[in-house]
Protein backbone atom coordinates (compact mmCIF):
# COMPACT_ATOMS: atom_id res chain seq x y z
CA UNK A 1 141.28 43.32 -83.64
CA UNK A 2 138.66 43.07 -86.10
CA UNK A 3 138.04 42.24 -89.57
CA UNK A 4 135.71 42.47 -92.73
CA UNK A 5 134.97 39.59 -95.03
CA UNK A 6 133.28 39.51 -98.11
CA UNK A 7 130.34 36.64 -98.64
CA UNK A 8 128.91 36.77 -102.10
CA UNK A 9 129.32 40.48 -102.44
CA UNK A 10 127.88 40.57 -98.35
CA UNK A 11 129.69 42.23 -95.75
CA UNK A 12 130.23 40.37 -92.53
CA UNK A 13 132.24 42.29 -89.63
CA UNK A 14 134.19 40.45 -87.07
CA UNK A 15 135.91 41.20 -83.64
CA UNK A 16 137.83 39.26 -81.67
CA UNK A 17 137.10 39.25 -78.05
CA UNK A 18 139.16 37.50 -75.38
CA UNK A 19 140.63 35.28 -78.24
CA UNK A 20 137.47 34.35 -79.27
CA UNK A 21 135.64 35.62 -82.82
CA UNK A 22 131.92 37.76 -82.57
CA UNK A 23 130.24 38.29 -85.70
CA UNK A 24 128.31 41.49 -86.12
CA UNK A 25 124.38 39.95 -85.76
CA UNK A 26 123.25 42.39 -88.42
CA UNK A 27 125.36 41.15 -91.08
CA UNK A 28 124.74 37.59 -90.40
CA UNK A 29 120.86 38.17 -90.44
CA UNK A 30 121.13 39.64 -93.63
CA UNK A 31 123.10 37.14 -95.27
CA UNK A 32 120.81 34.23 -93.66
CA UNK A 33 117.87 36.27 -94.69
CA UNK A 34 116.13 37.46 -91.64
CA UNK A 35 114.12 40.64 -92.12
CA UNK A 36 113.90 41.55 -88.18
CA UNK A 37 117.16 41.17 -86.79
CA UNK A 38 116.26 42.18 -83.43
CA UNK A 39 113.64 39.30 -83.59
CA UNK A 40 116.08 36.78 -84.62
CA UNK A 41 118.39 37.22 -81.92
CA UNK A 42 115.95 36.93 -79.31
CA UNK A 43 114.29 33.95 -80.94
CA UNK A 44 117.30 32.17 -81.78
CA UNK A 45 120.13 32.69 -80.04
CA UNK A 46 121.00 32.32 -76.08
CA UNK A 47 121.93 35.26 -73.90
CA UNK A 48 125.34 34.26 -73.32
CA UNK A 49 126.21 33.90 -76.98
CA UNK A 50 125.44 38.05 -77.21
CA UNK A 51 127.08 40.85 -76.63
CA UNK A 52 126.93 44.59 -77.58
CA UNK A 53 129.47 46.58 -78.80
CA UNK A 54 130.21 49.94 -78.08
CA UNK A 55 133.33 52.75 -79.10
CA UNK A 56 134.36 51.42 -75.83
CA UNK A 57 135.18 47.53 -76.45
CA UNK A 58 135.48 47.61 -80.01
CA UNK A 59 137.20 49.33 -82.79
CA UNK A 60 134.44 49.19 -85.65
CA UNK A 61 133.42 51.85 -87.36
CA UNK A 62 130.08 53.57 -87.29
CA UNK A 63 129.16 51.81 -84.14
CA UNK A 64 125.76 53.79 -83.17
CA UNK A 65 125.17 55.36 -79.57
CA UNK A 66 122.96 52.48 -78.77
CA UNK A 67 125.67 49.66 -79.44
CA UNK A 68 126.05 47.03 -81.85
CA UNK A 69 124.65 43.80 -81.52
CA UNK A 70 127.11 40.59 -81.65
CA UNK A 71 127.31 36.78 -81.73
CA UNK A 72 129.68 34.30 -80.94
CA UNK A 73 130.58 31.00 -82.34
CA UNK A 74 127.81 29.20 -80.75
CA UNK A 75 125.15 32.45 -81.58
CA UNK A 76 125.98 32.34 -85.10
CA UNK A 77 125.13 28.22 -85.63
CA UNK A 78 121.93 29.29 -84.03
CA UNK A 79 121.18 31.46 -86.45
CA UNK A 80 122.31 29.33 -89.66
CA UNK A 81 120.57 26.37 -88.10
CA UNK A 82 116.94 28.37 -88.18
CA UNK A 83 117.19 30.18 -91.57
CA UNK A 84 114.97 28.95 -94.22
CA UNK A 85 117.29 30.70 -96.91
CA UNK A 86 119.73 27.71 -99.58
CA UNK A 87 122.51 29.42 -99.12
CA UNK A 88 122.37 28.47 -95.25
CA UNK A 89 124.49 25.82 -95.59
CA UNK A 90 127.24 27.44 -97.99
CA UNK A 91 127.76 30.09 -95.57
CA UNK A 92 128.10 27.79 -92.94
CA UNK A 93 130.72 25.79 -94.85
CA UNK A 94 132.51 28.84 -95.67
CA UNK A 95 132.78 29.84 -92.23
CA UNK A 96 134.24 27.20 -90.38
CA UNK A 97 136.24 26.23 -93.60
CA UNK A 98 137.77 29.38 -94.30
CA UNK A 99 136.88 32.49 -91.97
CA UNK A 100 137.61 30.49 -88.05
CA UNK A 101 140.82 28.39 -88.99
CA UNK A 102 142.43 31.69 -90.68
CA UNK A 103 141.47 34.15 -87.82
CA UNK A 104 142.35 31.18 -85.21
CA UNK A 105 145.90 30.70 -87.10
CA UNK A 106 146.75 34.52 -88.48
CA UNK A 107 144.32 36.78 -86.68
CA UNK A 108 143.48 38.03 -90.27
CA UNK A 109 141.79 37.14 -93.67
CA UNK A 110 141.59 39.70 -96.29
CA UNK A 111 144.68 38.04 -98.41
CA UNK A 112 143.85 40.66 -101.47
CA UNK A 113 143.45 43.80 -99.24
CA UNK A 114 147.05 42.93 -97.83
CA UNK A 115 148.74 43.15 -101.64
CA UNK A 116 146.93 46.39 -101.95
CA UNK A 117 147.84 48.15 -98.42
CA UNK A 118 151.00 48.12 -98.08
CA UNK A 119 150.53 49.43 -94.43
CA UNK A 120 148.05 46.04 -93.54
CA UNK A 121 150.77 43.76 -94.94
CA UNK A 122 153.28 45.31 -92.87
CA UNK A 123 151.35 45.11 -89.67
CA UNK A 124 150.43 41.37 -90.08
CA UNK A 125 153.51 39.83 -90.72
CA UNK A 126 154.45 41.96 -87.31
CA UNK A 127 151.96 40.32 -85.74
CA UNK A 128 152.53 37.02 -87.49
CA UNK A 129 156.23 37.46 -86.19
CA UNK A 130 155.12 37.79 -82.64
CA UNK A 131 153.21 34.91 -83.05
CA UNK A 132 156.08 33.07 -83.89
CA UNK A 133 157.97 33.93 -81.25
CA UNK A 134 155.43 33.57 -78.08
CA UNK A 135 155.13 30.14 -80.09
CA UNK A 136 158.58 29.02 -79.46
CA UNK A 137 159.01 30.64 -76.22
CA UNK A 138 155.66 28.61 -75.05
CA UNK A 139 156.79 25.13 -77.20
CA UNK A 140 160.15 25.37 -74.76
CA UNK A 141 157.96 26.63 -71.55
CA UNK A 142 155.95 23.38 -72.23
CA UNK A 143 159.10 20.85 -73.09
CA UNK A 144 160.75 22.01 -69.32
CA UNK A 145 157.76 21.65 -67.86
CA UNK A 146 157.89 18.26 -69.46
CA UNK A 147 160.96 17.03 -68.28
CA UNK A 148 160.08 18.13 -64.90
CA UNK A 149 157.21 16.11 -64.42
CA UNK A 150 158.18 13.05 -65.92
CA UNK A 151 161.31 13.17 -63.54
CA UNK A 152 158.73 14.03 -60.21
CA UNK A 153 155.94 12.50 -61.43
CA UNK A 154 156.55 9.77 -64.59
CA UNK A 155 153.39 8.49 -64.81
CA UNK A 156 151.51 11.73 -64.80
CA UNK A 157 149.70 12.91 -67.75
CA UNK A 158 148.47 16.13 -67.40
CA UNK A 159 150.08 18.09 -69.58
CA UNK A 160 148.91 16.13 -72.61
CA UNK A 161 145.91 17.74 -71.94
CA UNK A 162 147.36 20.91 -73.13
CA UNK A 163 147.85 19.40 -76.88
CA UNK A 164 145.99 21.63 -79.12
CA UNK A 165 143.54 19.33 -81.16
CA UNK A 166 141.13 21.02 -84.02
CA UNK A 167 138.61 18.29 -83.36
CA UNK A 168 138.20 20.58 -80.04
CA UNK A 169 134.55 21.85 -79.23
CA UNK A 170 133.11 24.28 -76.64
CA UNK A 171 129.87 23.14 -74.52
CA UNK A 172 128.21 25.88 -76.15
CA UNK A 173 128.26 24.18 -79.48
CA UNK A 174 126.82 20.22 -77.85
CA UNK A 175 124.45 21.84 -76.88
CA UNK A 176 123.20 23.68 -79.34
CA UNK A 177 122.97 20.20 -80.76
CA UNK A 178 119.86 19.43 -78.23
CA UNK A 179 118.55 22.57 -78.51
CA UNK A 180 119.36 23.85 -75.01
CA UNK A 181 121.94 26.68 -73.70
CA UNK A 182 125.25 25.51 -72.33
CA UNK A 183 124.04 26.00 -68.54
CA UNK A 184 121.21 23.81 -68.84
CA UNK A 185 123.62 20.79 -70.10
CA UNK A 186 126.40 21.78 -68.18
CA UNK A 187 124.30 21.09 -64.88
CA UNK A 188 122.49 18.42 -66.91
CA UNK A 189 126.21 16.77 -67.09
CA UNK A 190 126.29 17.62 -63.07
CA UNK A 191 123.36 15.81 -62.49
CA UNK A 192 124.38 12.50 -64.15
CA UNK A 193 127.78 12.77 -62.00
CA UNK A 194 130.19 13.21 -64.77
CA UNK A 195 131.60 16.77 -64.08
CA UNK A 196 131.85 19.60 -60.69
CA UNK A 197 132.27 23.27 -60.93
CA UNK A 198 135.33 24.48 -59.29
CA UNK A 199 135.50 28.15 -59.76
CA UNK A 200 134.39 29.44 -62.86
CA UNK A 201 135.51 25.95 -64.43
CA UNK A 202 133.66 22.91 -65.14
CA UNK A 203 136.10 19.82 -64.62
CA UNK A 204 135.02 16.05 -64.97
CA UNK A 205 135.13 13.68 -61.99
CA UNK A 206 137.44 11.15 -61.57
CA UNK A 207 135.95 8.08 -63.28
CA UNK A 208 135.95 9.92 -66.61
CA UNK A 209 138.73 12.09 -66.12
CA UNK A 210 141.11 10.03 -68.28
CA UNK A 211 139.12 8.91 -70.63
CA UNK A 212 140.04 11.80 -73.46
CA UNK A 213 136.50 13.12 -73.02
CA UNK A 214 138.08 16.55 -72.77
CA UNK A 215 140.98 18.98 -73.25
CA UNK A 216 141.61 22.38 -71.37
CA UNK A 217 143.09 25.62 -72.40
CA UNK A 218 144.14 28.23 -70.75
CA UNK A 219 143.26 31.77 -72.27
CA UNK A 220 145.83 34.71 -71.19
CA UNK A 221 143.25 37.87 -70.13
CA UNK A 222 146.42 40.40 -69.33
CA UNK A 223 149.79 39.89 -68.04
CA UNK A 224 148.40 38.69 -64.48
CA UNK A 225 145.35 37.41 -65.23
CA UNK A 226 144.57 33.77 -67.63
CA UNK A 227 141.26 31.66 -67.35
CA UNK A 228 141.05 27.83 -67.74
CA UNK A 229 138.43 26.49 -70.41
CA UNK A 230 137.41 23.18 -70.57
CA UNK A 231 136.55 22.03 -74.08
CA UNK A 232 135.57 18.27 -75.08
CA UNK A 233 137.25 16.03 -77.87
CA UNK A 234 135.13 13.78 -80.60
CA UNK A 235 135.19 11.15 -78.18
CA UNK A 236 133.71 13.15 -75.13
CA UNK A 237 130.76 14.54 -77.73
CA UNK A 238 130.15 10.61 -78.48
CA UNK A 239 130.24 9.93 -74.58
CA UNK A 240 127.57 12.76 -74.06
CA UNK A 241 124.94 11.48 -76.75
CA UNK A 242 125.14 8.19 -75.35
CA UNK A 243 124.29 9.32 -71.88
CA UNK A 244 121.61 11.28 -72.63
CA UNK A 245 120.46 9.05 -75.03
CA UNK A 246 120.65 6.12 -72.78
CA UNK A 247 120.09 8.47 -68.79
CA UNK A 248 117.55 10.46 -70.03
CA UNK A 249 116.16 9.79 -73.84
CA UNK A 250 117.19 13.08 -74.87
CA UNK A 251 118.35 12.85 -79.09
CA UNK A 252 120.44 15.63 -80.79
CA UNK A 253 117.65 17.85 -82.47
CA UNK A 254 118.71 16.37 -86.15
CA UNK A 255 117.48 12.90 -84.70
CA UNK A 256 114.31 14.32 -83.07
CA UNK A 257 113.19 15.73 -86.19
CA UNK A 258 114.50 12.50 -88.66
C-alpha cells in the first residue's frame, strides 16, 4: 500500500513494507533541504534503514529503471536530525503526530482525497472493516489463550508482553540517539550481558527479563510465515542510558553536544 501526503504544498510518498512505513528519500531531502540527495543518504543514514524500490516491490508511480531510493522510520530521523533547514523540526512534529499514528491505525491519510473519490472511500472503509474483524478475531485468540495459561501456568506473565503500548520504540531509533547503527548497540547491549540473539531475535537475559524493559510483537509475513520483534518500553530506553552512561561513559548525542 502506499500513500501521498502533502507538507506545505511538498509531496512526500510513502509505502508500507512488511507493516512498517518507507518514505521516498527524495522527497524527504527536498523538504529538509538537501541539494544532493544521493549524498545525504550516504552521509546520514545507516544501510539497514535503506532500501530501493523497484515496479517489482512497490506500486508507485514513475519508479525509474534504476529504482527508487527509500527510508525507514529510523532513516528518516537521521535525516531531520542533520538538516540545517527551521522547518526541521515542524516536519518532524508533523510526522510522528499525524502521518505514523494514522498509517499505523487506518493504513491511510488523505481524509480530503477520500470525500472526493468515491472509489478511495469505498476501498478504505473495506479495509478498515477487515481491520475490525482480524481485531476481534485476535482480541478472542488472545483472551483463550489467556484463560489457558492462567489455569496451566497462573503465575506466568508472558502474554502481557503482547499489550500494544505507543510508548513502544525500535533499537533502531536508541540508537540513533548515540549516533551509532542498531548492530553496533545491539552487540554493545550483548557485551554488557543484558540481551542474546536467538535466531534472528534479540531477547534479554534473565535478570532483566521482567523488568518491563521491553515488549515483543509478532509481525505476520504470509499465511505461514510471522517474525518476532523485540521493541523496548520508556523504562528499558531509561535502563539503556544509564548503562552506558554509567558501563561505558557513552551520552545520547543531545548531551555530548550540550
Amino acid at each position: 500500500m502506499n500513500e501521498i501526503f502533502n507538507f506545505h504544498g511538498q509531496e512526500v510518498r510513502t509505502v508500507t513494507v512488511d507493516n512498517e512505513p518507507w518514505f521516498v528519500a527524495n522527497d524527504v531531502a527536498n523538504v529538509l533541504g538537501y541539494s544532493n540527495q544521493r549524498d545525504a543518504l550516504s552521509k546520514h543514514v545507516d544501510g539497514e534503514d535503506k532500501i530501493t524500490l523497484t515496479s517489482q516491490n512497490a506500486t508507485l508511480e514513475n519508479i525509474p529503471n534504476r529504482g527508487l531510493s527509500a527510508i525507514n522510520e529510523s532513516g528518516l530521523y537521521s535525516l531531520i536530525l542533520s538538516s540545517k533547514l527551521p522547518q526541521a523540526k515542524d516536519f518532524k512534529r508533523w510526522v510522528t503526530s499525524e502521518v505514523l499514528p494514522t498509517i499505523r491505525k487506518h493504513g491511510m491519510y488523505a481524509v480530503d482525497d477520500l470525500l472526493d473519490n468515491p472509489d478511495m472511500a469505498i476501498a478504505a472503509f473495506q479495509r478498515l472493516k477487515e481491520e475490525r474483524r482480524l481485531r476481534l478475531q485476535a482480541q478472542e485468540e488472545v483472551a483463550q489463550k489467556n484463560q489457558m495459561i492462567q489455569e496451566l501456568q497462573p503465575k506466568a506473565t508472558y502474554y502481557d508482553l503482547i499489550l500494544q503500548s505507543e510508548s513502544l520504540v525500535a533499537i533502531s531509533v536508541i540508537a540513533k540517539d548515540y549516533g551509532m547503527s542498531a548492530k553496533k548497540l545491539n552487540n554493545l547491549l550483548h557485551e554488557l550481558k543484558v540481551q542474546f540473539k536467538q535466531g534472528s531475535t534479540w531477547l534479554l537475559y534473565q535478570k532483566y527479563a521482567d523488568k518491563g524493559y521491553t515488549q515483543s510483537k509478532t509481525h505476520t509475513i504470509d499465511a505461514e510465515r510471522s517474525r518476532m520483534h523485540t521493541y523496548w518500553t520508556q523504562k528499558g530506553r531509561l535502563f539503556i542510558y544509564d548503562l552506558l552512561k554509567n558501563k561505558k561513559g557513552i551520552l545520547p548525542k543531545i548531551e555530548q553536544e550540550a
